[in-house]
N, C-alpha and C. Protein backbone atom coordinates (compact mmCIF):
# COMPACT_ATOMS: atom_id res chain seq x y z
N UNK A 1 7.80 -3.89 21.28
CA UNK A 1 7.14 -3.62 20.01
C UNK A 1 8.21 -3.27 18.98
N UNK A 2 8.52 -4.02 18.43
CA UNK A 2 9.52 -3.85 16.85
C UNK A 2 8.90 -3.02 16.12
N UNK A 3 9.72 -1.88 15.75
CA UNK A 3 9.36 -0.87 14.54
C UNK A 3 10.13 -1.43 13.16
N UNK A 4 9.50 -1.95 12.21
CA UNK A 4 10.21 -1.64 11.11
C UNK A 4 10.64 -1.05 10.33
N UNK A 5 10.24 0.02 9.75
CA UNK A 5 10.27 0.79 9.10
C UNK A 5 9.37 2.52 9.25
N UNK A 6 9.71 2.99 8.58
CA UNK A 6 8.44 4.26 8.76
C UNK A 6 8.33 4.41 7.08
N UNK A 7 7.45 5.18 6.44
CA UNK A 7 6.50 5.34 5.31
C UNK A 7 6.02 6.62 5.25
N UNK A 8 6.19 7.77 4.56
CA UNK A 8 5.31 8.39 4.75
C UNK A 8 5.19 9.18 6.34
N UNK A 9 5.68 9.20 6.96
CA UNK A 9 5.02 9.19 8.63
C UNK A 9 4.73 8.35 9.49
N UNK A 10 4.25 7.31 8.57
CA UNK A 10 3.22 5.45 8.68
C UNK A 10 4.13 4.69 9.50
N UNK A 11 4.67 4.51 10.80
CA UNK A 11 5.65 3.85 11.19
C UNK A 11 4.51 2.55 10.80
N UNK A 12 5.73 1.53 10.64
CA UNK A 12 5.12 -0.10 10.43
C UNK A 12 5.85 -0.92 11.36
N UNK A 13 5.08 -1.75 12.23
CA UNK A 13 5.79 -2.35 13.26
C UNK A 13 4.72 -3.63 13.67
N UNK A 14 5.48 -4.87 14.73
CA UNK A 14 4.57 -5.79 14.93
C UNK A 14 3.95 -5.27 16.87
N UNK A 15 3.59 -5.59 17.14
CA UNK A 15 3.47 -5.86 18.92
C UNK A 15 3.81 -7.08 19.62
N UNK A 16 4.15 -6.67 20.62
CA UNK A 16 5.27 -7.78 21.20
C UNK A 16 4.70 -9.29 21.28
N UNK A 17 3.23 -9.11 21.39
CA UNK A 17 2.85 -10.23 21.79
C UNK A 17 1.06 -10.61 20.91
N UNK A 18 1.65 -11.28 19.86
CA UNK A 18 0.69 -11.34 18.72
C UNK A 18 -0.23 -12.66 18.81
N UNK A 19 0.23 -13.38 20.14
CA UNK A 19 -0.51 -14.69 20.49
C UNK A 19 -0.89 -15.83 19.37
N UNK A 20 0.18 -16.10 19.00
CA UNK A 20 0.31 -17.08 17.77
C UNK A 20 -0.93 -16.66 16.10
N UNK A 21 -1.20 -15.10 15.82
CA UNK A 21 -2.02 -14.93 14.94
C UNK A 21 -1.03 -15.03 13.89
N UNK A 22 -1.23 -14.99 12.53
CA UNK A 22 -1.06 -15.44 11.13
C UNK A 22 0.21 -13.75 11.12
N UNK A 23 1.36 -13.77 9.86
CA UNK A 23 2.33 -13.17 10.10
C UNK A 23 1.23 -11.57 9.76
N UNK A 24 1.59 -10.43 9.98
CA UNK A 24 0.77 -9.53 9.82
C UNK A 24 1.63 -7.98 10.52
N UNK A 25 1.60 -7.00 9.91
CA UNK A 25 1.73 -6.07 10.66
C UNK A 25 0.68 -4.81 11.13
N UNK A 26 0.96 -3.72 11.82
CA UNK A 26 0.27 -2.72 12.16
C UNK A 26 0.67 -1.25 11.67
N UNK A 27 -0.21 -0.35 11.16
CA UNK A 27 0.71 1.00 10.95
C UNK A 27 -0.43 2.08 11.23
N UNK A 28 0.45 3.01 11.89
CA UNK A 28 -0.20 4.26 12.08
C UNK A 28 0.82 5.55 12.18
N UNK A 29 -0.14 6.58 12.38
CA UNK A 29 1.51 7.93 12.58
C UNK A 29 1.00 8.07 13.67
N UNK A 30 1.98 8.28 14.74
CA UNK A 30 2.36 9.01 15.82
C UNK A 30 2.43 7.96 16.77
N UNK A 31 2.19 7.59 18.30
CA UNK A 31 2.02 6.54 19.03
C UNK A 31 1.56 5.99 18.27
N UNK A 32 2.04 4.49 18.63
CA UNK A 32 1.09 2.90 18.08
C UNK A 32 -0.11 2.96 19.57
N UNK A 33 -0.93 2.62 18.89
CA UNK A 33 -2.26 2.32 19.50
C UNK A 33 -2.98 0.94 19.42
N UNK A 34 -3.76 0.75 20.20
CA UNK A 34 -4.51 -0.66 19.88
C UNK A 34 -5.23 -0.87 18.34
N UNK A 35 -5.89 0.85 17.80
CA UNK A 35 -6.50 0.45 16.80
C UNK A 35 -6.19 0.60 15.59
N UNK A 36 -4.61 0.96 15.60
CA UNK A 36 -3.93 0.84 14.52
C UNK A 36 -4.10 -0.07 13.07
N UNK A 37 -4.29 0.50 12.31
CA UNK A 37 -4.58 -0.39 11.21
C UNK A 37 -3.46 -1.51 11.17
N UNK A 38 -4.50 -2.44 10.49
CA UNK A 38 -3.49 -4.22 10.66
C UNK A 38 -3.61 -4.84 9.19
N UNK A 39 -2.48 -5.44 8.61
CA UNK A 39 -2.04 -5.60 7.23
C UNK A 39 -2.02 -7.18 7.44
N UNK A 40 -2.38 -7.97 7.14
CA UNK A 40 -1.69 -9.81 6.44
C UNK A 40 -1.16 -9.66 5.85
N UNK A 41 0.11 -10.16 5.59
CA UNK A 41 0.73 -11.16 4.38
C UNK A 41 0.38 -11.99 4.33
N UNK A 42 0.16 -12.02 2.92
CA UNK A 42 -0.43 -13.49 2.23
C UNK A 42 1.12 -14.30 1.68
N UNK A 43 0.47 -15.06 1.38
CA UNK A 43 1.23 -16.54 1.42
C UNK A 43 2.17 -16.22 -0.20
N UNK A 44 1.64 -15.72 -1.04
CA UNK A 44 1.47 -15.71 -2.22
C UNK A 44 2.69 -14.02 -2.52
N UNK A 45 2.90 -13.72 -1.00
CA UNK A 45 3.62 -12.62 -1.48
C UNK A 45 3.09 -10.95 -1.44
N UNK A 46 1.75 -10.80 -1.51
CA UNK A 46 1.29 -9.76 -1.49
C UNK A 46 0.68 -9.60 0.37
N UNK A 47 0.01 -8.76 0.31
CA UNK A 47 -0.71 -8.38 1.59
C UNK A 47 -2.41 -7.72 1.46
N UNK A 48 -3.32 -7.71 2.27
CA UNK A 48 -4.28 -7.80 2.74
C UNK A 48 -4.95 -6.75 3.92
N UNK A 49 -5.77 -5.92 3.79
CA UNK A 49 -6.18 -5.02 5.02
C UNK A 49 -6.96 -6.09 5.97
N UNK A 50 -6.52 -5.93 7.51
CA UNK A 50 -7.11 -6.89 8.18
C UNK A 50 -8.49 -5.59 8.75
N UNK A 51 -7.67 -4.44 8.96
CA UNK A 51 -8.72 -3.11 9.65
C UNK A 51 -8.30 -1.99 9.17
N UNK A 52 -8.72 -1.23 9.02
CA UNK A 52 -8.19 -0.16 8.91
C UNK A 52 -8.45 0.71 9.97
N UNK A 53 -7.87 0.22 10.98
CA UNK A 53 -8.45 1.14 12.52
C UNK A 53 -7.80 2.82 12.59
N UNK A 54 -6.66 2.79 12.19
CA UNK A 54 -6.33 4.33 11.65
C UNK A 54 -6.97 5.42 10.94
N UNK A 55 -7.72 4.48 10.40
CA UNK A 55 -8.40 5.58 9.13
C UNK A 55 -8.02 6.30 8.05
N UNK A 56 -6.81 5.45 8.06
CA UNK A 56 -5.70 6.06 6.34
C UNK A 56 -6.46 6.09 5.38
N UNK A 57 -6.08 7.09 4.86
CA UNK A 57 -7.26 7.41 3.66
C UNK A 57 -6.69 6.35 2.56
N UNK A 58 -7.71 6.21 1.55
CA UNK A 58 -7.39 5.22 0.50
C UNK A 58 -6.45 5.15 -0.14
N UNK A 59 -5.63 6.16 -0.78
CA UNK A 59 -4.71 6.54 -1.27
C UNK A 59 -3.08 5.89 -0.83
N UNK A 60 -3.24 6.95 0.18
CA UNK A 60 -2.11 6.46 1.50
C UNK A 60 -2.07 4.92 1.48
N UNK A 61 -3.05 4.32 1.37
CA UNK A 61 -3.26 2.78 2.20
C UNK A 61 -2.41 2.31 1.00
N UNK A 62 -2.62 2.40 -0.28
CA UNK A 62 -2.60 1.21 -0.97
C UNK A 62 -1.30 1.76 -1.79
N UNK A 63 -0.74 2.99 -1.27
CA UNK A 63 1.14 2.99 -1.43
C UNK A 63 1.64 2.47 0.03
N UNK A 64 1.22 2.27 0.92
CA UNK A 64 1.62 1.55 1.85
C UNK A 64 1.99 0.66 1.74
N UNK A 65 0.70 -0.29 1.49
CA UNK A 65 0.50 -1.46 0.93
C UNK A 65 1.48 -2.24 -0.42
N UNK A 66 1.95 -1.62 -1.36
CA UNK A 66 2.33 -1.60 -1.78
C UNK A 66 4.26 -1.59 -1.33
N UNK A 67 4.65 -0.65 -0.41
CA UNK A 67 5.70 -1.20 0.21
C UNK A 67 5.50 -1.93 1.29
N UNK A 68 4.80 -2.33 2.18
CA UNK A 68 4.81 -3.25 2.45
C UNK A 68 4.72 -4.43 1.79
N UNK A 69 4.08 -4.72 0.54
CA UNK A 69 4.54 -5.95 -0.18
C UNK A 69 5.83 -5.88 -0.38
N UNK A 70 6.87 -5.13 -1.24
CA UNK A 70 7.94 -4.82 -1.81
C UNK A 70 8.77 -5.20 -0.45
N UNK A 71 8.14 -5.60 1.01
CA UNK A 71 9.21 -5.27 1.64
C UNK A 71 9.04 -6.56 2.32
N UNK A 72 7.88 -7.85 1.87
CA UNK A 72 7.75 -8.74 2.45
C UNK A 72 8.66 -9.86 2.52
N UNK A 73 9.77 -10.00 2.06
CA UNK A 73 10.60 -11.14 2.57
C UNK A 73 11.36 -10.22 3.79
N UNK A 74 11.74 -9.07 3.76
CA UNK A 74 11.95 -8.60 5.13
C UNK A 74 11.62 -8.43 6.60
N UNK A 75 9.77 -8.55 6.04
CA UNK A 75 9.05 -8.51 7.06
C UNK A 75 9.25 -9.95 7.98
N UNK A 76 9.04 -11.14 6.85
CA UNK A 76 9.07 -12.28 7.19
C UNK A 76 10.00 -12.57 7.72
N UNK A 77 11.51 -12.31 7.43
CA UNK A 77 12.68 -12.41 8.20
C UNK A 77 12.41 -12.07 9.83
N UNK A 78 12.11 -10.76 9.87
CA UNK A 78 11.87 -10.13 10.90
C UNK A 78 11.07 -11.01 12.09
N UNK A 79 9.74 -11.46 11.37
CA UNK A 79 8.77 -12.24 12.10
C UNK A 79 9.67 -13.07 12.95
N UNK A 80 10.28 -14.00 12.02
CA UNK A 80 10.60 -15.12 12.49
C UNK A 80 11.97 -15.10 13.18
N UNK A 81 12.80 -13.94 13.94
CA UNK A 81 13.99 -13.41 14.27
C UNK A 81 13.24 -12.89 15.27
N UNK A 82 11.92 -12.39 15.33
CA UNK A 82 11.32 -11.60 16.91
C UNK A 82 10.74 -12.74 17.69
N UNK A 83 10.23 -13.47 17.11
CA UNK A 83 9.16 -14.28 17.34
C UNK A 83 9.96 -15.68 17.85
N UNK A 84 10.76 -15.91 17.30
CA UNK A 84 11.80 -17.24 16.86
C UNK A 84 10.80 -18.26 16.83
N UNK A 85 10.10 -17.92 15.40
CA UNK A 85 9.38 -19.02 14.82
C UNK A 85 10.20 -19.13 13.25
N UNK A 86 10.48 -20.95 13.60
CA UNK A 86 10.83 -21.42 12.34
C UNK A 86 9.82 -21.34 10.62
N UNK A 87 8.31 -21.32 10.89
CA UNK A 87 7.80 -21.60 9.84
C UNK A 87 6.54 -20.16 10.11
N UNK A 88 6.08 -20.46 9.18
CA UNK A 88 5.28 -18.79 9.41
C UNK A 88 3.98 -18.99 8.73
N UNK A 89 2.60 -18.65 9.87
CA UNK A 89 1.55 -18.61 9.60
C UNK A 89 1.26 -17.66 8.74
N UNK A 90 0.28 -18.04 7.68
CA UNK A 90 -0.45 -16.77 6.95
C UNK A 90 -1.94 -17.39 6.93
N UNK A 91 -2.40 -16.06 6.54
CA UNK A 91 -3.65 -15.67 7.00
C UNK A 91 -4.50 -16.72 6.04
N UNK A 92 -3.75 -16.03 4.66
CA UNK A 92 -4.49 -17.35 3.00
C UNK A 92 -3.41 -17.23 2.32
C-alpha cells in the first residue's frame, strides 16, 4: 500500500491491488481501512468523491480535495510508477 502524502493527519495513499479501477486514491487518519474514503481524478485535472467512507467532515474534505488536485500530476506519476501502467484510466 503506497502512502503518498499525509494532510492534515489525512494520510493519502493507493492499495496495492486496485484491480484495473480508474486512477483514484483513498484517505483516512490513523490505519487505512477498507472504508476509507475514495477520491477520482478526473481527466480534466480536478478530482471527485467516490465515498466518503471515513466520514470527513465537509470542511476537511474539500481542503483535501483541493490538495489533492494541486497534487495531481504527482499522483498520476505515482499511479503509473506503482502500477507500471503506461496510460491511465479515469473515471470521466
Amino acid at each position: 500500500m503506497p502512502s503518498l502524502f499525509i494532510v492534515s493527519g489525512y494520510k493519502v495513499f493507493f492499495w496495492s491491488n486496485e484491480n484495473g479501477e480508474p486512477i483514484h486514491v483513498h484517505v483516512c487518519k490513523g490505519k487505512p481501512s477498507p472504508n476509507a474514503t475514495k477520491i477520482w481524478l478526473t481527466k480534466a485535472g480536478g478530482c471527485i468523491i467516490a465515498d466518503n467512507g471515513s466520514r470527513i467532515p465537509a470542511k476537511e474534505l474539500k481542503e483535501l480535495m483541493d490538495v489533492i488536485a494541486a497534487q495531481y500530476f504527482l499522483i498520476c506519476a505515482e499511479w503509473k510508477k506503482f502500477f507500471l501502467e503506461d496510460t491511465i484510466l479515469f473515471y470521466c
